[in-house]
Structure formats: structure tokens, C-alpha cells
N, C-alpha and C. Protein backbone atom coordinates (compact mmCIF):
# COMPACT_ATOMS: atom_id res chain seq x y z
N UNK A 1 38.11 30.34 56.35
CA UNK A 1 39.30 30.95 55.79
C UNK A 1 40.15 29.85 55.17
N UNK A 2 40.56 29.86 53.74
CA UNK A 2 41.59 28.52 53.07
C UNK A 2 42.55 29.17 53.24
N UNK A 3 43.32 29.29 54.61
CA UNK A 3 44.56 29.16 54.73
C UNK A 3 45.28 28.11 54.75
N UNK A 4 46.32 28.44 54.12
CA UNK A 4 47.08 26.91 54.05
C UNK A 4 48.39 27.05 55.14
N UNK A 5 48.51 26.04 56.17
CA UNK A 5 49.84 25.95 57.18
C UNK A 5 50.89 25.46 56.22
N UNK A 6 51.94 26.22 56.38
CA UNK A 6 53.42 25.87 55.68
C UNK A 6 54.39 24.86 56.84
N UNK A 7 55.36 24.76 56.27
CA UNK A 7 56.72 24.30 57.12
C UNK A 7 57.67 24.39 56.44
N UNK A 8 58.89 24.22 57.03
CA UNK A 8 60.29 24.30 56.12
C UNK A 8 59.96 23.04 55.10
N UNK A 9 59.42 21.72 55.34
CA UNK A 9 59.08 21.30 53.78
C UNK A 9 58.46 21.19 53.10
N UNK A 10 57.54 21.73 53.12
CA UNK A 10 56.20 21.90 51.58
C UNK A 10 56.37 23.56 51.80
N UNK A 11 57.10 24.87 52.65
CA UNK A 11 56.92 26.01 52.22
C UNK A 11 56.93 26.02 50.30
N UNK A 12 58.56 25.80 49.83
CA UNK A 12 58.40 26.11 48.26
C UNK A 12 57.60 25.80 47.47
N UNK A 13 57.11 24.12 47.87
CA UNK A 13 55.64 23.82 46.73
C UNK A 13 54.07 24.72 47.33
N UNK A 14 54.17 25.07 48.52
CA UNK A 14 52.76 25.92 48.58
C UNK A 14 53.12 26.86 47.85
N UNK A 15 54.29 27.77 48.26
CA UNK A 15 54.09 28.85 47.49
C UNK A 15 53.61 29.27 46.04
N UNK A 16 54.50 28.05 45.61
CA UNK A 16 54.51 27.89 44.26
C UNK A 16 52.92 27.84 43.93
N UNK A 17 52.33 26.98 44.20
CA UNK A 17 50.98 26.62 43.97
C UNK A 17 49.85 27.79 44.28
N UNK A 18 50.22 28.32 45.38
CA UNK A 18 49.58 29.16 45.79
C UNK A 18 49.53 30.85 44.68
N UNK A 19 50.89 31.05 43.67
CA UNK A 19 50.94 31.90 42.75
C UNK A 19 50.17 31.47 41.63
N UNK A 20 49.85 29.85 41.54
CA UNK A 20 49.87 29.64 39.98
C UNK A 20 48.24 29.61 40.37
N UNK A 21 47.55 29.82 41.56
CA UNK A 21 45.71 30.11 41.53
C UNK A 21 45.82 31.59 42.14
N UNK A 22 46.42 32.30 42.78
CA UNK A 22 46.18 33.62 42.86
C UNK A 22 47.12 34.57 42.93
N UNK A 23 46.67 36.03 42.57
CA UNK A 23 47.59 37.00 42.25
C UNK A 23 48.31 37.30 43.49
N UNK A 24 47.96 37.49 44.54
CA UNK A 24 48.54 37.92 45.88
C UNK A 24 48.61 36.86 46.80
N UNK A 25 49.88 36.62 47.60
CA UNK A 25 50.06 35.61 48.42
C UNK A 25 50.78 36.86 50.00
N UNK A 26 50.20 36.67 50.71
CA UNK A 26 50.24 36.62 52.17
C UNK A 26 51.01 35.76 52.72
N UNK A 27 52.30 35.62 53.35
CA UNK A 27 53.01 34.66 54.09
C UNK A 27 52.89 35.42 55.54
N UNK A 28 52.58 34.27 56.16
CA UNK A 28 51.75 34.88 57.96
C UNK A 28 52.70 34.49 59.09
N UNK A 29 53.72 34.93 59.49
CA UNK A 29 54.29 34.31 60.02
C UNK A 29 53.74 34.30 62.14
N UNK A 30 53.65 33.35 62.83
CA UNK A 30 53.10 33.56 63.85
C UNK A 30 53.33 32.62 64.63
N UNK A 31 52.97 32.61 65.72
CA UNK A 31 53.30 31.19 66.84
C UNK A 31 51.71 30.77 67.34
N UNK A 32 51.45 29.48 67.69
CA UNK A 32 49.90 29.70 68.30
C UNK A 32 49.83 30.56 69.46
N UNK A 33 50.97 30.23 70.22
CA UNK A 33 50.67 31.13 71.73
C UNK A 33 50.87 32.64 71.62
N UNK A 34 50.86 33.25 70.51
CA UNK A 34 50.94 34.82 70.00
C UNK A 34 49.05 35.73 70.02
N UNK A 35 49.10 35.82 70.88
CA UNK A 35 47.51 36.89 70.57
C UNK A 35 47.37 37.43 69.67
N UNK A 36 48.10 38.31 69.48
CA UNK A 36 48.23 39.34 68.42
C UNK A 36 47.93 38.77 67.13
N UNK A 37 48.96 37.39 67.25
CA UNK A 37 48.52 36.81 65.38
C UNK A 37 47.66 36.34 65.54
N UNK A 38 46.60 35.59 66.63
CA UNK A 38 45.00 35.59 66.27
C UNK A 38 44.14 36.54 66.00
N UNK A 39 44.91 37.71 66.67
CA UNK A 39 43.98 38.58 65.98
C UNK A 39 44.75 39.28 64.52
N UNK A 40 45.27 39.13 63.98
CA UNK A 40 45.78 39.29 62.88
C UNK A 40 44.95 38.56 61.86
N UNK A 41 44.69 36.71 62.54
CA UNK A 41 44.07 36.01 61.76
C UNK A 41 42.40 36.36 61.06
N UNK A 42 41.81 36.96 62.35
CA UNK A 42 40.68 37.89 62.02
C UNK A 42 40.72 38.82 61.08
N UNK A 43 41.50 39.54 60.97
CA UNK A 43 41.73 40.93 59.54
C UNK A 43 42.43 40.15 58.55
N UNK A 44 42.63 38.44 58.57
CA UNK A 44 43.41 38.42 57.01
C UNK A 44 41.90 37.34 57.03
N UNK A 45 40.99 37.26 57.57
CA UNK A 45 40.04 36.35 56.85
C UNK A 45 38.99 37.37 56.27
N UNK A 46 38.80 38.83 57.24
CA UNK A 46 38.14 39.96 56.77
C UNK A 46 38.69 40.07 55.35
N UNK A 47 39.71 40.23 55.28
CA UNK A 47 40.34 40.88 53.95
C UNK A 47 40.19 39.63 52.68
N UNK A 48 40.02 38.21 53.54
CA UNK A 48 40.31 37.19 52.03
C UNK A 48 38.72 37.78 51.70
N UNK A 49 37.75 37.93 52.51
CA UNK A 49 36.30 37.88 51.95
C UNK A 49 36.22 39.01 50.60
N UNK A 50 36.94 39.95 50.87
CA UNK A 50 36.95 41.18 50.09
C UNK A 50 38.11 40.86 49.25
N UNK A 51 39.41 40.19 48.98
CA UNK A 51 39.93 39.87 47.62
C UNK A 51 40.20 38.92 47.61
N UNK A 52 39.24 37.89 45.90
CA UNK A 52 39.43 36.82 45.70
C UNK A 52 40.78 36.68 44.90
N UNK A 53 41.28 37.36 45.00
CA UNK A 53 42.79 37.10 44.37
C UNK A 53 44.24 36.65 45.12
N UNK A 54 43.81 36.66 46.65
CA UNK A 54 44.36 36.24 47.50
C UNK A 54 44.47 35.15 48.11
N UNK A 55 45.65 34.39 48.44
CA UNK A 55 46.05 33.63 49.13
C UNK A 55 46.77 33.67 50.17
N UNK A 56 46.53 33.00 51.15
CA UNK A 56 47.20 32.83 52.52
C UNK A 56 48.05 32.03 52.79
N UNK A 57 49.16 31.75 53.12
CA UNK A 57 49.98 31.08 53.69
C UNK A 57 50.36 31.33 54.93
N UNK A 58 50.64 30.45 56.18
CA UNK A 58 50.72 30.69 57.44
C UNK A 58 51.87 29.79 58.18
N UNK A 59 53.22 30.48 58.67
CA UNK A 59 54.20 29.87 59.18
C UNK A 59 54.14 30.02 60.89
N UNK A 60 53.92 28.56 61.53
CA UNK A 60 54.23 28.54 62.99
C UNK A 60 55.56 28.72 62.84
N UNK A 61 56.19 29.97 63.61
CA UNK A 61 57.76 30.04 63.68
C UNK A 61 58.23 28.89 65.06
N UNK A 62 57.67 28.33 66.17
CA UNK A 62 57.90 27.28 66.82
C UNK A 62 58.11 26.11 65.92
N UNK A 63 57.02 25.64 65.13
CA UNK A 63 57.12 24.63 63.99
C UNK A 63 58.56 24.45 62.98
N UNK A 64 58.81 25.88 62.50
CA UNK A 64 59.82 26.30 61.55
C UNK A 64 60.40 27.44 61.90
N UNK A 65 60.92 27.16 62.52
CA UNK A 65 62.54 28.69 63.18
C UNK A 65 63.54 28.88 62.08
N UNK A 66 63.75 27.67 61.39
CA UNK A 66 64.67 28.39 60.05
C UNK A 66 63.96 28.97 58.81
N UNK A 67 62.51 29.24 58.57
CA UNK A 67 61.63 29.55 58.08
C UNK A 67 61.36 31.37 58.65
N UNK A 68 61.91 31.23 59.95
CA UNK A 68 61.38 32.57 60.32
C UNK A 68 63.21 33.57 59.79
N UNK A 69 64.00 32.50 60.31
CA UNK A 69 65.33 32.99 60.45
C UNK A 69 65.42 33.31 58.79
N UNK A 70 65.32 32.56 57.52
CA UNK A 70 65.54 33.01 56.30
C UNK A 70 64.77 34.12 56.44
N UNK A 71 63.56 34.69 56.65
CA UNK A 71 63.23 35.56 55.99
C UNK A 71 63.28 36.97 57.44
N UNK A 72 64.24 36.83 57.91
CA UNK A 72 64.45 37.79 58.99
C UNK A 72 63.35 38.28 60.16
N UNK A 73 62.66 37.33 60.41
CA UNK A 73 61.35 37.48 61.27
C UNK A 73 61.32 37.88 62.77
N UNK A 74 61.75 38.68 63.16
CA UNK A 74 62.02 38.82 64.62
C UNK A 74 60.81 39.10 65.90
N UNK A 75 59.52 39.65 64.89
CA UNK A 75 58.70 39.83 65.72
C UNK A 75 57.51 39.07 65.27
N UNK A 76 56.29 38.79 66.06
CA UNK A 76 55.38 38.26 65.32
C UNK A 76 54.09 39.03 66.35
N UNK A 77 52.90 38.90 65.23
CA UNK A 77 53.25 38.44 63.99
C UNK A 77 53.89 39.37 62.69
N UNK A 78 54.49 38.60 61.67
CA UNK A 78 54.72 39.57 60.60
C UNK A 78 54.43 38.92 59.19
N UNK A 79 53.41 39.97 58.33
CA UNK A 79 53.30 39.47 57.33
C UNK A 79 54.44 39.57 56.11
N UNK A 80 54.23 38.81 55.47
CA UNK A 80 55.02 39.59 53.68
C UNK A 80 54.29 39.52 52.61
N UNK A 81 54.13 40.68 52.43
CA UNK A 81 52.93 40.36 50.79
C UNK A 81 53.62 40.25 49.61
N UNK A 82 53.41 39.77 48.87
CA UNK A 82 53.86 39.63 47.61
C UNK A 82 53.01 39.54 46.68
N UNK A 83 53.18 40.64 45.32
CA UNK A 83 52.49 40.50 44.40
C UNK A 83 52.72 39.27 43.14
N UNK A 84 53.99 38.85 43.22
CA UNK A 84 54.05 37.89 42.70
C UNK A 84 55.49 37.25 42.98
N UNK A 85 55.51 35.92 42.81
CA UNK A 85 57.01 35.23 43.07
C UNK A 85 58.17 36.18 43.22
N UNK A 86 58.52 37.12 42.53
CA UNK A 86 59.68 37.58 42.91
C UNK A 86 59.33 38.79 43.49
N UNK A 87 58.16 39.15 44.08
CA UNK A 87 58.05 41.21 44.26
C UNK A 87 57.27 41.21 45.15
N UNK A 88 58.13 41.56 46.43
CA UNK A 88 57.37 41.47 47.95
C UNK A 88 57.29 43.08 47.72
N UNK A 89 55.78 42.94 48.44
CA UNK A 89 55.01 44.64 48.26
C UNK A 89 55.39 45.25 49.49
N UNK A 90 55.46 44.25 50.39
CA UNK A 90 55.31 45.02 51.79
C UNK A 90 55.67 43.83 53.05
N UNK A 91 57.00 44.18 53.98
CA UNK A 91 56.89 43.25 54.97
C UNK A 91 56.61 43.97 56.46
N UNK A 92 55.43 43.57 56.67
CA UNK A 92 54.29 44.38 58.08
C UNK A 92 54.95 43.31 59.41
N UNK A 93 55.02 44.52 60.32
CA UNK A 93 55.28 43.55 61.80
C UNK A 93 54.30 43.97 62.43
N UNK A 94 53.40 43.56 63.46
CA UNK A 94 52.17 43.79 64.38
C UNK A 94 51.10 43.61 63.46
N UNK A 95 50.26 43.72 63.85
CA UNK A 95 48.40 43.96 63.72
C UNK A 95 48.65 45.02 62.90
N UNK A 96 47.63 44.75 61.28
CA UNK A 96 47.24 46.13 60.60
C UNK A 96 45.50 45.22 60.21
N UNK A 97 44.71 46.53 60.52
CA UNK A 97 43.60 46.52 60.32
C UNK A 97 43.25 45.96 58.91
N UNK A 98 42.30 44.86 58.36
CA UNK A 98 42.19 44.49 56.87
C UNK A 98 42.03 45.56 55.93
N UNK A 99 41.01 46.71 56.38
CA UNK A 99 41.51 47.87 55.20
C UNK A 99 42.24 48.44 54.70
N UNK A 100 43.27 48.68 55.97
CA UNK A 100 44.60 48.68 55.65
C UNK A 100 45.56 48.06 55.22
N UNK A 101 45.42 46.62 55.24
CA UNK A 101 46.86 46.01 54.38
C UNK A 101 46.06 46.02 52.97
N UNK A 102 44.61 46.01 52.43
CA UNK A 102 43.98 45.83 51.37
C UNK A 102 44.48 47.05 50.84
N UNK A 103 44.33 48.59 51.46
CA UNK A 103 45.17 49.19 50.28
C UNK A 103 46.35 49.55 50.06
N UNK A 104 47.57 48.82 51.11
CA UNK A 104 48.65 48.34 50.47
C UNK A 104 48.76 47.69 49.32
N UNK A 105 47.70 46.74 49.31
CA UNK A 105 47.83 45.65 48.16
C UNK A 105 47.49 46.41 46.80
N UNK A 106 46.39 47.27 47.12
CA UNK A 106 45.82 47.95 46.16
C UNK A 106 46.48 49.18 45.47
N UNK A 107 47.46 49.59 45.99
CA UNK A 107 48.37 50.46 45.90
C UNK A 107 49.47 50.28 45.28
């Protein structure tokens, strides 16, 4: 899975980078000691296999707490999809199955 780990200082240049090679970016927000976002991690590597237009980004909120705090993160894990720099499609809290956030995306 080319997920890329963020932090409060390289978050803006991944992102950035991460729009200018693919259409959809995934920001993952999670802690290691979170179950749930390992298994989350399982349905977003299911789902990269099935769209190459996707990118991953992945925030330890232990690592970066003002990372979770800007973008209002209270539970984890929670994704935010975005179809592009400015147009979040969808911000998911818990486990969604990869078929399911795929036809969010697709939608």
C-alpha cells in the first residue's frame, strides 16, 4: 500500500503533491493503538488496488493533535475524501467497507 504518513509539517506539501499525481486523496486520520483504523487500513489498501486514481495520506493524531484539532477529528478512525484541493466529498467516522467508500467516490 503507498501510503504516505503526514504530520503537522510536511501535511501541506504531501497534500499538495499527492493532488498533482492523483485525482482522489484520502486523509486517514488514526492512532497506532486504534484497531479499528487497522482495520480500516485493510479496506483503504482493498480499495487503492481497485482505484488507480487514488492517494492515501495517513495522520497519527498522537503524532499531530493539532492536525486532528484543525480538521475537527473527534473519533478515529475518520476519513476525508476529497475530490480535489478544495472539494471534500465525504468526511466518514468508523470502519466503511472498501466498496463502500469506492462508491462514494464514484458517486
Amino acid at each position: 500500500m503507498a501510503v504516505i504518513e503526514v504530520d503537522e509539517e510536511n501535511f501541506q506539501i504531501e497534500i499538495e503533491r499527492a493532488f498533482l499525481k492523483k485525482d482522489i486523496v484520502i486523509v486517514k486520520f488514526g492512532s497506532e493503538y486504534c484497531e479499528p483504523c487497522h482495520a480500516l487500513e485493510c479496506e483503504l489498501e482493498e480499495l487503492e488496488e481497485e482505484l488507480k486514481n487514488l492517494s492515501i495520506l495517513m495522520v497519527d493524531t498522537d503524532e499531530s493533535p493539532s492536525l486532528a484539532e484543525q480538521f475537527g477529528i473527534y473519533q478515529l478512525p475518520t476519513m476525508v475524501i476529497y475530490r480535489d484541493r478544495d472539494t471534500i466529498i465525504r468526511t466518514i467516522e468508523g470502519v466503511m467497507l472498501a466498496p463502500d467508500i469506492q462508491e462514494i467516490i464514484q458517486s
